[in-house]
Protein backbone atom coordinates (compact mmCIF):
# COMPACT_ATOMS: atom_id res chain seq x y z
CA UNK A 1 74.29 32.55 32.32
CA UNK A 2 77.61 31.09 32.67
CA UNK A 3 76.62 28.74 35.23
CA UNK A 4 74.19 27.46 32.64
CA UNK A 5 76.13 26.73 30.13
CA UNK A 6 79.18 25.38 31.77
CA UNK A 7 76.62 22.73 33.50
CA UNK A 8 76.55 19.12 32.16
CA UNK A 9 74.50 15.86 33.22
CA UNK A 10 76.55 12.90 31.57
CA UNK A 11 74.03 10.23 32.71
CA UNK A 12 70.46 11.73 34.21
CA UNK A 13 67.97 9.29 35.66
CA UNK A 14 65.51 10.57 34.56
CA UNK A 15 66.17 10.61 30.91
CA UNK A 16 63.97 7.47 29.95
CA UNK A 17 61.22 8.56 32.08
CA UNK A 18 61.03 12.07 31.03
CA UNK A 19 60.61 10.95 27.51
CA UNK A 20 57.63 8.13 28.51
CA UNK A 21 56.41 11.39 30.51
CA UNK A 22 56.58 13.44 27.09
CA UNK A 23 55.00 10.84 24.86
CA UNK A 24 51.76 11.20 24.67
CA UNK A 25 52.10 14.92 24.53
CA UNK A 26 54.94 14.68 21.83
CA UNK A 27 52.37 12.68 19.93
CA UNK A 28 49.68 15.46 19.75
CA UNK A 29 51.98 18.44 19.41
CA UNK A 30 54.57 17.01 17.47
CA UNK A 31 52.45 16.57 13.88
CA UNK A 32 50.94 20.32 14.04
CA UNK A 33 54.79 21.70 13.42
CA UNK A 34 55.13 23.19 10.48
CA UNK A 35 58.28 21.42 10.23
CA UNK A 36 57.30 18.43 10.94
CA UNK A 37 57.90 15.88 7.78
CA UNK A 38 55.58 12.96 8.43
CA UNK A 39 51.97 14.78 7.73
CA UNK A 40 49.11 12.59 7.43
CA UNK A 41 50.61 9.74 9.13
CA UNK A 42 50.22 9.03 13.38
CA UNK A 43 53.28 9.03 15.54
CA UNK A 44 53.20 5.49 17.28
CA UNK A 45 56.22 6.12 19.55
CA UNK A 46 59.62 7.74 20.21
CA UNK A 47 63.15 6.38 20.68
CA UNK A 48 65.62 9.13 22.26
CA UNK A 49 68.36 9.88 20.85
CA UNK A 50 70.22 12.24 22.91
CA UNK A 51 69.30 14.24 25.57
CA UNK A 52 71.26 16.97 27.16
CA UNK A 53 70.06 19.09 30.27
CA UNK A 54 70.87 22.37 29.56
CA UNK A 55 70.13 24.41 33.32
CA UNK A 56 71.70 23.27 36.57
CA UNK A 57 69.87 21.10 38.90
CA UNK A 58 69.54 23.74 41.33
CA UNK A 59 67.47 26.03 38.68
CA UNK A 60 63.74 26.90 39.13
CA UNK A 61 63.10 25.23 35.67
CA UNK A 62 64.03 23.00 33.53
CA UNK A 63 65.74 22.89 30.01
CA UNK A 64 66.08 19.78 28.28
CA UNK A 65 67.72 19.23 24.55
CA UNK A 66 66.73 16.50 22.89
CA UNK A 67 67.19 14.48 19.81
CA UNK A 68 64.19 11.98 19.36
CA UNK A 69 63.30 9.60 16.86
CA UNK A 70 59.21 9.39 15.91
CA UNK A 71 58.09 6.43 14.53
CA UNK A 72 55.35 6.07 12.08
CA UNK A 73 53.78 3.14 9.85
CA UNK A 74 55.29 2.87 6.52
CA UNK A 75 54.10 3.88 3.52
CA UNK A 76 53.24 1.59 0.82
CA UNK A 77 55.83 3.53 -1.22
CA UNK A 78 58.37 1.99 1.09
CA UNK A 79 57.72 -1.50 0.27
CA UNK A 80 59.35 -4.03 2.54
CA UNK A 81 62.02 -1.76 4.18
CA UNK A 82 61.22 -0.46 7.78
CA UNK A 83 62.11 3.11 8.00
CA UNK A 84 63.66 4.34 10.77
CA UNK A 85 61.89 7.35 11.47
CA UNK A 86 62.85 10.77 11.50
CA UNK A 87 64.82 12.35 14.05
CA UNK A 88 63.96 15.68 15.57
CA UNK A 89 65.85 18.23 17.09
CA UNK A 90 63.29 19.66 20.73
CA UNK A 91 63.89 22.41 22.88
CA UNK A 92 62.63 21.43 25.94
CA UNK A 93 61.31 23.52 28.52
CA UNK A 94 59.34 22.55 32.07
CA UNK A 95 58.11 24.98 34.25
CA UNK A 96 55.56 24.79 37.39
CA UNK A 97 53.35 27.07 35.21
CA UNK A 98 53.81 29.34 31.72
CA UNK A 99 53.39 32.70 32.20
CA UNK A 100 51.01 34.39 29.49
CA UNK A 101 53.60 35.72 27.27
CA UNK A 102 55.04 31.73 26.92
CA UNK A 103 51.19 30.57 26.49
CA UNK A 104 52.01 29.62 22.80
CA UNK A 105 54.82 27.41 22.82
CA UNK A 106 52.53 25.55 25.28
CA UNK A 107 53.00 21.45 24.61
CA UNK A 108 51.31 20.13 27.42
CA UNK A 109 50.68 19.06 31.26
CA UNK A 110 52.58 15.80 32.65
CA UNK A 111 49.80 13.89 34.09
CA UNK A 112 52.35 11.12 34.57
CA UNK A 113 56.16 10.07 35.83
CA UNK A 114 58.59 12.72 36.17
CA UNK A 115 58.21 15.83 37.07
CA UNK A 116 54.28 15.04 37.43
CA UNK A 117 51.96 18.16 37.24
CA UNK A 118 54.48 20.45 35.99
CA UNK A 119 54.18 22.39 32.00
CA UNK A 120 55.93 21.36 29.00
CA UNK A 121 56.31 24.04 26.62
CA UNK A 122 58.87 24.34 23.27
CA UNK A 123 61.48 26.49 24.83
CA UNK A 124 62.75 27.84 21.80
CA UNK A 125 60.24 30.76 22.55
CA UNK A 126 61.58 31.21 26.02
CA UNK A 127 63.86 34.11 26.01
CA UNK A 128 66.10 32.37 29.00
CA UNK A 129 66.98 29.37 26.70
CA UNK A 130 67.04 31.16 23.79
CA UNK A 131 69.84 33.38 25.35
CA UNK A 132 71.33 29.81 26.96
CA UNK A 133 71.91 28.30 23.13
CA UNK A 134 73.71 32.13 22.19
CA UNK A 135 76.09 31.78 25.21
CA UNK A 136 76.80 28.67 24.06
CA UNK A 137 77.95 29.50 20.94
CA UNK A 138 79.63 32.67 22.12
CA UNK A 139 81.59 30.16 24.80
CA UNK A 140 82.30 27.13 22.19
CA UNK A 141 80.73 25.63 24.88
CA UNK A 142 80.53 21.43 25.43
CA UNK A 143 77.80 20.56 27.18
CA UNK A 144 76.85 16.76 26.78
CA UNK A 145 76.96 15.65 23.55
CA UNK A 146 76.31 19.18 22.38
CA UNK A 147 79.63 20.89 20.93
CA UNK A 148 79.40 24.60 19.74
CA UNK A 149 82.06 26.60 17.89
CA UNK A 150 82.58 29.76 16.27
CA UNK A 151 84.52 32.29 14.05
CA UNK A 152 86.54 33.97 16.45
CA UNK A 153 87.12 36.90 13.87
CA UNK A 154 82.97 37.60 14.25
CA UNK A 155 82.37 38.96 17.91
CA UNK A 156 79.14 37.97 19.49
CA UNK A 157 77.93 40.17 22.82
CA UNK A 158 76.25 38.21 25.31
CA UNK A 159 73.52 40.80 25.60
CA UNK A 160 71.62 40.83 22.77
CA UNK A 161 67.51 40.26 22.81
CA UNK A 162 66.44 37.27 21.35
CA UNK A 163 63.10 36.63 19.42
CA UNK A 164 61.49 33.77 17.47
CA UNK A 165 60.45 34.20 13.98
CA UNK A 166 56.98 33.43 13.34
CA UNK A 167 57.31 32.88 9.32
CA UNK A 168 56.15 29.55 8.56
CA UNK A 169 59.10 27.28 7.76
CA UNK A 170 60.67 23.95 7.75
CA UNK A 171 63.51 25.41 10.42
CA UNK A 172 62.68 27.78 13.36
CA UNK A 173 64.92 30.71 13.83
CA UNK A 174 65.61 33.25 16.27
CA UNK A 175 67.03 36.40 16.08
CA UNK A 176 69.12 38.02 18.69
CA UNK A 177 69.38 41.83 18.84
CA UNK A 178 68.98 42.29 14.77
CA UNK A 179 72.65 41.50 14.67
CA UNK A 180 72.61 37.37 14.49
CA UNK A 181 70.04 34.91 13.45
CA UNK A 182 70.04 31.33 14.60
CA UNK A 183 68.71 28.78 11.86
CA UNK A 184 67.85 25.65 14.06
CA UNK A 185 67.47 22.28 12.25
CA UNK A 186 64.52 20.43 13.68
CA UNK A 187 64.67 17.47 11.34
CA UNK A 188 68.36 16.42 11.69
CA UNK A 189 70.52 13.87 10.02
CA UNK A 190 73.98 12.67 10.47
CA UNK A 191 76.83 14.13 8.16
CA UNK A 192 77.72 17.13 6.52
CA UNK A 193 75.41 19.47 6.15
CA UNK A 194 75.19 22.26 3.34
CA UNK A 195 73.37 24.89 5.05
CA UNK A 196 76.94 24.65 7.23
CA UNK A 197 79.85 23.49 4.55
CA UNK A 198 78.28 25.65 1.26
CA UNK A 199 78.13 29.03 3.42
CA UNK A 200 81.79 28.20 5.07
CA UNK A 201 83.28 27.28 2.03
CA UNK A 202 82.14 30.68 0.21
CA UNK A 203 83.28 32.73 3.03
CA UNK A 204 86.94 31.18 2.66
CA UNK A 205 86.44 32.42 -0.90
CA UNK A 206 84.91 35.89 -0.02
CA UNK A 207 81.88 35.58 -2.00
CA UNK A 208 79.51 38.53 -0.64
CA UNK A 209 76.39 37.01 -2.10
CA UNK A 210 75.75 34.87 1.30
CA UNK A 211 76.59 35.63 4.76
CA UNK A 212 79.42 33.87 6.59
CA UNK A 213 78.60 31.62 9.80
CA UNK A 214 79.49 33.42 12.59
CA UNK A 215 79.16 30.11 15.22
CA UNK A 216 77.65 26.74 14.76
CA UNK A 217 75.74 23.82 17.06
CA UNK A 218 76.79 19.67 16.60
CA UNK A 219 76.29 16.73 17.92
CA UNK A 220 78.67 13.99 18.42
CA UNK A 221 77.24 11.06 18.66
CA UNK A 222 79.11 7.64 18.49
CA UNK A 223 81.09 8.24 15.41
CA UNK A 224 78.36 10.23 13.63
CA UNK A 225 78.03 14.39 13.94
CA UNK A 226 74.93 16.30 13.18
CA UNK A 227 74.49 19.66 12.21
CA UNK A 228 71.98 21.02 14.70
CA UNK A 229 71.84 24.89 14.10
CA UNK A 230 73.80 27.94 12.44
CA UNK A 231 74.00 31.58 13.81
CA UNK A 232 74.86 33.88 10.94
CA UNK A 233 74.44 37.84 10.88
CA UNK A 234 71.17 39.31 10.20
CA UNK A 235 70.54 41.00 7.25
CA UNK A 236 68.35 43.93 8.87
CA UNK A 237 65.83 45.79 6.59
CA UNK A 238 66.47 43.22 4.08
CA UNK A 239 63.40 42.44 1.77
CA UNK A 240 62.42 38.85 1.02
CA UNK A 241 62.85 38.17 -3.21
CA UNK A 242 59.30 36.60 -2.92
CA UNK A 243 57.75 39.10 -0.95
CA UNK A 244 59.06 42.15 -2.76
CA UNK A 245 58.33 40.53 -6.12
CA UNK A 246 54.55 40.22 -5.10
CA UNK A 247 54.73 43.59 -3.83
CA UNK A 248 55.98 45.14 -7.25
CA UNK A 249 54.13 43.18 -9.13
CA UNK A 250 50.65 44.78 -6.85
CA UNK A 251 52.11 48.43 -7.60
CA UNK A 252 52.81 47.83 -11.37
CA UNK A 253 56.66 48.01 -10.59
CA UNK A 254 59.07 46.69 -13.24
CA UNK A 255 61.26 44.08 -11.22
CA UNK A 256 63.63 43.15 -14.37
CA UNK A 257 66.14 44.94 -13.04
CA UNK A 258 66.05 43.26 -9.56
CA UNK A 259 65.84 39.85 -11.56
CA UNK A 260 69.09 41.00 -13.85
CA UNK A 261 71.18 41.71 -10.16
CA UNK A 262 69.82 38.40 -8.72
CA UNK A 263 70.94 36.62 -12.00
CA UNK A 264 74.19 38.27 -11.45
CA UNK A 265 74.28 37.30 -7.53
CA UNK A 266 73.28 33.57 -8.19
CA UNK A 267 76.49 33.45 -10.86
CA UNK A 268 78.89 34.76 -8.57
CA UNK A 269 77.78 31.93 -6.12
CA UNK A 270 78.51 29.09 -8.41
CA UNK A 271 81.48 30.82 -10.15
CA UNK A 272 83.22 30.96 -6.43
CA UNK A 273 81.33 27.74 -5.84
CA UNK A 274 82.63 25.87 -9.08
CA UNK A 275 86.04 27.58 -8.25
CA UNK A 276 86.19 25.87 -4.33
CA UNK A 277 85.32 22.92 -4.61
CA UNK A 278 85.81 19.60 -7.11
CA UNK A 279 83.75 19.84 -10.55
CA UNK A 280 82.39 16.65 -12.26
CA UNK A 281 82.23 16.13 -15.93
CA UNK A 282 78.42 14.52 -16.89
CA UNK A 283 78.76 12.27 -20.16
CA UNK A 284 76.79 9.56 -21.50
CA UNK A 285 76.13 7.59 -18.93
CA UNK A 286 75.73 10.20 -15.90
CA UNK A 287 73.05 11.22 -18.69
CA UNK A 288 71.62 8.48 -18.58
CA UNK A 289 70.98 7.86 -14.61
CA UNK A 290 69.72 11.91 -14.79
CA UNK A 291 66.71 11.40 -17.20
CA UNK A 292 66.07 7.73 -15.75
CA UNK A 293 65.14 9.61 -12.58
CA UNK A 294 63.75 12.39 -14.61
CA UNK A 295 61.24 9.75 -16.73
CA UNK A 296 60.76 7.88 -13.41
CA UNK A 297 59.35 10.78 -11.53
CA UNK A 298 56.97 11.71 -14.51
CA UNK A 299 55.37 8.70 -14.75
CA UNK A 300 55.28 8.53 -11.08
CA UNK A 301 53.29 11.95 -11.09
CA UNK A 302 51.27 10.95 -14.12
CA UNK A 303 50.28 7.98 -12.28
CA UNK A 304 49.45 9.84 -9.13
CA UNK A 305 47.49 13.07 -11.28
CA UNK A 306 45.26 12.20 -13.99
CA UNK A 307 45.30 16.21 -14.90
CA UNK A 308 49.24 15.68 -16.04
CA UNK A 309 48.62 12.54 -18.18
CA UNK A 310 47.79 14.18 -21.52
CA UNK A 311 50.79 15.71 -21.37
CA UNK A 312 53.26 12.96 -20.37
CA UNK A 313 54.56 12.44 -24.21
CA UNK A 314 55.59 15.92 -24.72
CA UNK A 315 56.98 16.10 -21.28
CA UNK A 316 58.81 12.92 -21.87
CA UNK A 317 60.29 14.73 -25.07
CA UNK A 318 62.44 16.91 -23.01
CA UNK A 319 64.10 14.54 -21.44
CA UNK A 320 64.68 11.92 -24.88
CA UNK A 321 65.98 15.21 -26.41
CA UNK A 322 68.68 15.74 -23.70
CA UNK A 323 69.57 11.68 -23.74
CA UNK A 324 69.38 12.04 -27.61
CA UNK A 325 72.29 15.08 -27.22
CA UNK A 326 74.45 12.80 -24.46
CA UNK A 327 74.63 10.30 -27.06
CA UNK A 328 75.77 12.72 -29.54
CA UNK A 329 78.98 13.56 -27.40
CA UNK A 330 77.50 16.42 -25.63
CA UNK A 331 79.22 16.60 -22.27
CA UNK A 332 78.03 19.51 -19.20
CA UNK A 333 80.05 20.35 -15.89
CA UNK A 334 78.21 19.24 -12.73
CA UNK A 335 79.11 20.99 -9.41
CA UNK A 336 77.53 22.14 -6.21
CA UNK A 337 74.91 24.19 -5.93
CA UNK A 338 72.38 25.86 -3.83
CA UNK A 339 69.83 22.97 -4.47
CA UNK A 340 66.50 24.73 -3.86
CA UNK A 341 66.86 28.01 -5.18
CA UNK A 342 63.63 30.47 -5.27
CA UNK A 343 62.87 33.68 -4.60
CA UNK A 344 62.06 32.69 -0.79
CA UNK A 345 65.82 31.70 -0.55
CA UNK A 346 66.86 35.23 -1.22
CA UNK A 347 67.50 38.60 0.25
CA UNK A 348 67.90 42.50 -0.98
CA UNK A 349 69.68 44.57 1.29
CA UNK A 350 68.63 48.01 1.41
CA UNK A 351 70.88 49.10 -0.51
CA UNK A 352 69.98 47.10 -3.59
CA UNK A 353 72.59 43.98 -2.48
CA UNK A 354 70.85 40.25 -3.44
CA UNK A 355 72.34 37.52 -1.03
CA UNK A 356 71.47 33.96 -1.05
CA UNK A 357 70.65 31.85 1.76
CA UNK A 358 69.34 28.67 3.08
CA UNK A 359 71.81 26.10 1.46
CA UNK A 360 70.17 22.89 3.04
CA UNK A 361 68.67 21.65 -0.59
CA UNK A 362 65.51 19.51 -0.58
CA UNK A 363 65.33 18.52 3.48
CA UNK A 364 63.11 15.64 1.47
CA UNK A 365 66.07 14.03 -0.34
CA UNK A 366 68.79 12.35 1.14
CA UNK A 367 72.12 13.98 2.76
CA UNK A 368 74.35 12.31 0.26
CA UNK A 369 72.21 13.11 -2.31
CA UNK A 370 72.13 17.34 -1.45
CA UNK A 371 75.85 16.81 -1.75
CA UNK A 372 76.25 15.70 -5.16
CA UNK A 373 77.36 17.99 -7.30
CA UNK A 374 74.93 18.85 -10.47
CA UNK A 375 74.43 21.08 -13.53
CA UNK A 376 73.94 24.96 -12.26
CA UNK A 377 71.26 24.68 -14.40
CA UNK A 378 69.43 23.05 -11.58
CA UNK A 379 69.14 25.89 -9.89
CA UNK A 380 68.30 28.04 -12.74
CA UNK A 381 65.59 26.13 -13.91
CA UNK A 382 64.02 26.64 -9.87
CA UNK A 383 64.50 30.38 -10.10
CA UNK A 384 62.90 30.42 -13.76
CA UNK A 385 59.75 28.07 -12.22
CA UNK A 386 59.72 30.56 -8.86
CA UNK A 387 59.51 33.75 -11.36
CA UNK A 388 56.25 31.66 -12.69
CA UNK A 389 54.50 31.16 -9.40
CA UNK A 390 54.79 34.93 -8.42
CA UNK A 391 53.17 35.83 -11.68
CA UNK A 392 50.21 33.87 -11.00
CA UNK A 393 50.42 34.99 -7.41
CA UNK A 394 49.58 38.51 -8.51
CA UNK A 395 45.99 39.55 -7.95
CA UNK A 396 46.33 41.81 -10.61
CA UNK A 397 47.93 39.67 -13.94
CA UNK A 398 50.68 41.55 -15.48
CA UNK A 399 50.82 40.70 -18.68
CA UNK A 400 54.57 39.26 -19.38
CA UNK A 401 55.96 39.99 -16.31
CA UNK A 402 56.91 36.19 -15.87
CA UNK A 403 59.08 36.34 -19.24
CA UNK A 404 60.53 39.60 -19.06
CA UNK A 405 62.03 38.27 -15.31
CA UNK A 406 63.40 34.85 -16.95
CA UNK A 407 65.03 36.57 -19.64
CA UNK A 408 66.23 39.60 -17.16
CA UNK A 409 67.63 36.82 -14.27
CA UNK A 410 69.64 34.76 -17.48
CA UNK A 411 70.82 38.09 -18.79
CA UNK A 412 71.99 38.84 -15.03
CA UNK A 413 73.66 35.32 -15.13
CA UNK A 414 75.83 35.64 -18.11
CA UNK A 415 76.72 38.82 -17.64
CA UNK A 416 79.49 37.12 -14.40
CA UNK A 417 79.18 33.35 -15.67
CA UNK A 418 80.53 34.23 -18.76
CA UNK A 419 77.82 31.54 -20.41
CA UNK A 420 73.83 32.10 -20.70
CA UNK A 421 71.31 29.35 -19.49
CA UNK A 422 69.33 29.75 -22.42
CA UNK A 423 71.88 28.57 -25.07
CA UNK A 424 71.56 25.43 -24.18
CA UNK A 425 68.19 25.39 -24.54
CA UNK A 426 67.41 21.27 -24.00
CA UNK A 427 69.62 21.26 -20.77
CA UNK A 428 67.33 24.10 -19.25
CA UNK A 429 64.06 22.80 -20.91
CA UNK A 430 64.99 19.64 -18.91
CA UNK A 431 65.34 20.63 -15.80
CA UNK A 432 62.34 23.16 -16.01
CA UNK A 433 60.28 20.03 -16.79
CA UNK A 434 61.60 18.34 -14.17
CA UNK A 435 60.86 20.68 -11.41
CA UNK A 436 57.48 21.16 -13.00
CA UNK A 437 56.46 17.79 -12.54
CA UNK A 438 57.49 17.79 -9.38
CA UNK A 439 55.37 20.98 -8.68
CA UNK A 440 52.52 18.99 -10.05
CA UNK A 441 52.51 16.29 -7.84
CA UNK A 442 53.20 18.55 -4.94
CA UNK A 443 50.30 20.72 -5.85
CA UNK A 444 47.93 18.21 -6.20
CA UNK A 445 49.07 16.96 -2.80
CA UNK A 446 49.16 19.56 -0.52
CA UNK A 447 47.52 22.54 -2.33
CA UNK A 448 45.05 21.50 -4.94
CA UNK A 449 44.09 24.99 -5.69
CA UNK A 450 47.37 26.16 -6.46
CA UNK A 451 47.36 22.75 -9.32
CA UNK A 452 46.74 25.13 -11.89
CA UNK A 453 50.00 27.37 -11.96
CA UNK A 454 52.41 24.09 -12.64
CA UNK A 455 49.99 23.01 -15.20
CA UNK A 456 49.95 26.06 -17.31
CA UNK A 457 54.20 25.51 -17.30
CA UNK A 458 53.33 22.37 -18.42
CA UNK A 459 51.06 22.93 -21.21
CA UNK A 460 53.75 25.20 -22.28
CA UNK A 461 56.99 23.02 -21.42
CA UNK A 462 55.07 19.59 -23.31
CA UNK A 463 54.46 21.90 -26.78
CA UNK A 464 58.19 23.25 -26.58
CA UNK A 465 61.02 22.63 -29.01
CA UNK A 466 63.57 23.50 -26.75
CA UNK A 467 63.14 27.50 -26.53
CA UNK A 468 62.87 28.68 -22.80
């Protein structure tokens, strides 16, 4: 495996060619990932970013990283500026033929240029590359453009078993022996990413709530880096806060005292969080940018669903009421936070332990934007909204179960913050809305039977005076 990694083609010949080989393949395949952000829209092209050959030329295979850019027509929401395209992070793999086991990662046949008639297949699945990217990271290897480092403090054995996870996601993963798990990035931007800097930043402050990275996978390229991939241990036996809620809520199971400890884990978080790293005071006019984008996005999703209209003047209510409270003096402490907080982004450890993960934010949004720091109640308001959708999940309704877990979770939260989300009842009632709408529009999008579980929080958040 050595010999793998330590192997590095600077300039291959056959790096244009092999991606006019993979393009009309890359078009097909491409747009049936999960992950991949541009649904509903053709690929016309690719530009390559990087490429890096990852096995020697004297292999029986091939393994190919690259980073390519897909090109698609604009939308009409983009107006006059071109977009770029998103750039994706591929695990190449070319063999003369899969063997049964590799039959799903399948991409396609070359029919054309280099190497004609041989297989193309997503070697992420591929326990051989798989183990090739863990090396790598065990070796703070530099292979190309590719740079991998590590905590030397966390020893990682060369010998461990890799396997994909088959969860849909916006990431792939792969775990290696039940001891590590590799979050790869397939949509990648330049800069400083979260899911690397939050995690690293709380395990210089020993907060147990989210597992340290144990190694890490860049690119340099020209003056830019991007954040390609994080190993971090693997929490085995550890439950899934969506999945066990769903599964309490089938047997009848009070999970208030699961949301109280998860309350409690998501304070510690931002206490150490708030505590690490630079704090931001919001006044007047911070205020005022907030609820512009707040307004902005409800009347965009009023616009786009007729269903949400009747209740666009109560809805707009919540936000007047927290512009009416910035004008009044009212100041809040911004800071950085998980971003996307659920109860998918969270794990119980068998022992009862919550830990929060996944600190990428909205891959949607901006970089720069996933960095700026913002009320806590953010991420409050997401865990209040996620308690919502298991309710309505359930096939059985439990009556209350939805408001007994908000009030357990802000309990949980004061009990280490020191403050409760719900005395400031217009902040939260805010930012509830907010990620309502934005449920709303997503719903009606994407999953037009699920349209009905935002829309009851609606009916609900457009009558309220402020109480959560």
């Amino acid at each position: 495996m050595s010999e793998a990694i330590t192997h590095s083609v600077t300039a291959p010949v056959a790096r244009p060619e092999l991606l006019a080989s993979l393009d009309p393949l890359l078009r097909e395949w491409l747009p049936r990932q999960r992950w991949f952000a541009g649904k509903g829209r053709p690929v016309t092209g690719f530009t390559l970013v990087a490429a890096t050959e990852l096995l020697p030329p004297s292999a029986t295979s091939a393994l190919y990283h690259l980073l390519v850019r897909a090109h698609q027509p604009d939308t009409p929401a983009s107006g006059a500026v071109a977009h770029p395209g998103d750039c994706y992070q591929l695990l190449i793999g070319v063999r003369e033929a899969l063997p049964p086991r590799l039959a799903p990662a399948l991409i396609g046949h070359l029919e054309e240029g280099p190497p004609t008639g041989r297989t193309v297949y997503d070697a992420l699945h591929d326990p051989r590359a798989a183990g090739v990217l863990l090396e790598a990271l065990r070796t703070e290897a530099r292979i190309g453009e590719l740079r991998f480092g590590r905590d030397r403090r966390q020893e990682i054995r060369g010998d461990l078993v890799p396997r994909v996870m088959t969860a849909e996601q916006s990431n792939s993963s792969v775990v290696y022996g039940d001891t590590f798990i590799l979050k790869l990035l397939r949509r990648v931007v330049p800069g400083i990413n979260p899911d690397l800097e939050l995690p690293l930043v709380l395990s210089r402050e020993d907060c147990p709530r989210v597992p340290a990275p144990t190694a890490w996978m860049l690119a340099d390229l020209a003056d830019e880096t991007y954040v390609l991939g994080v190993l971090q241990p693997f929490l085995q036996g550890a439950a899934d806060g969506w999945e066990l809620a769903l599964s309490q809520l089938a047997k009848g199971e009070d999970f208030r005292g699961e949301a109280r400890a998860l309350g409690r884990a998501t304070a510690e978080v931002h206490t150490a969080l708030g505590r690490a790293l630079p704090t931001l005071t919001v006044g007047h006019s911070q205020l005022e940018l907030i609820v512009g984008g707040m307004t902005e996005r409800l009347e965009a999703a009023a616009q786009a669903v007729p269903a949400l209209r009747p209740y666009a003047p109560g809805l707009r209510s919540a936000f007047e009421a927290l512009a009416d409270l910035a004008r009044e003096g009212h100041t809040w402490t911004a800071q950085r936070i998980h971003g996307d907080l659920h109860l998918g982004q969270c794990l119980r450890s068998p022992s009862g332990e919550w830990s929060l993960i996944d600190f990428e934010g909205e891959p949607s949004k901006p970089l720069a934007e996933r960095r700026m720091p913002q009320p806590a109640v953010r991420d409050i308001a997401g865990m209040l909204r996620s308690f919502d959708y298991a309710a309505h999940s359930a096939e059985t309704p439990v009556p209350g179960w939805a408001e007994a877990c908000r009030a357990a979770y802000c309990s949980g939260y004061a009990e280490v913050a020191g403050r409760d989300p719900r005395a400031e009842p217009v902040l939260l009632r805010a930012y509830e809305t907010d990620k309502a709408v934005y449920e709303v529009l997503y719903e009606a999008r994407h999953r037009p039977g699920w349209l009905s579980v935002p829309l009851t929080a609606v009916r609900r958040l457009a009558a309220d005076a402020g109480t959560p």
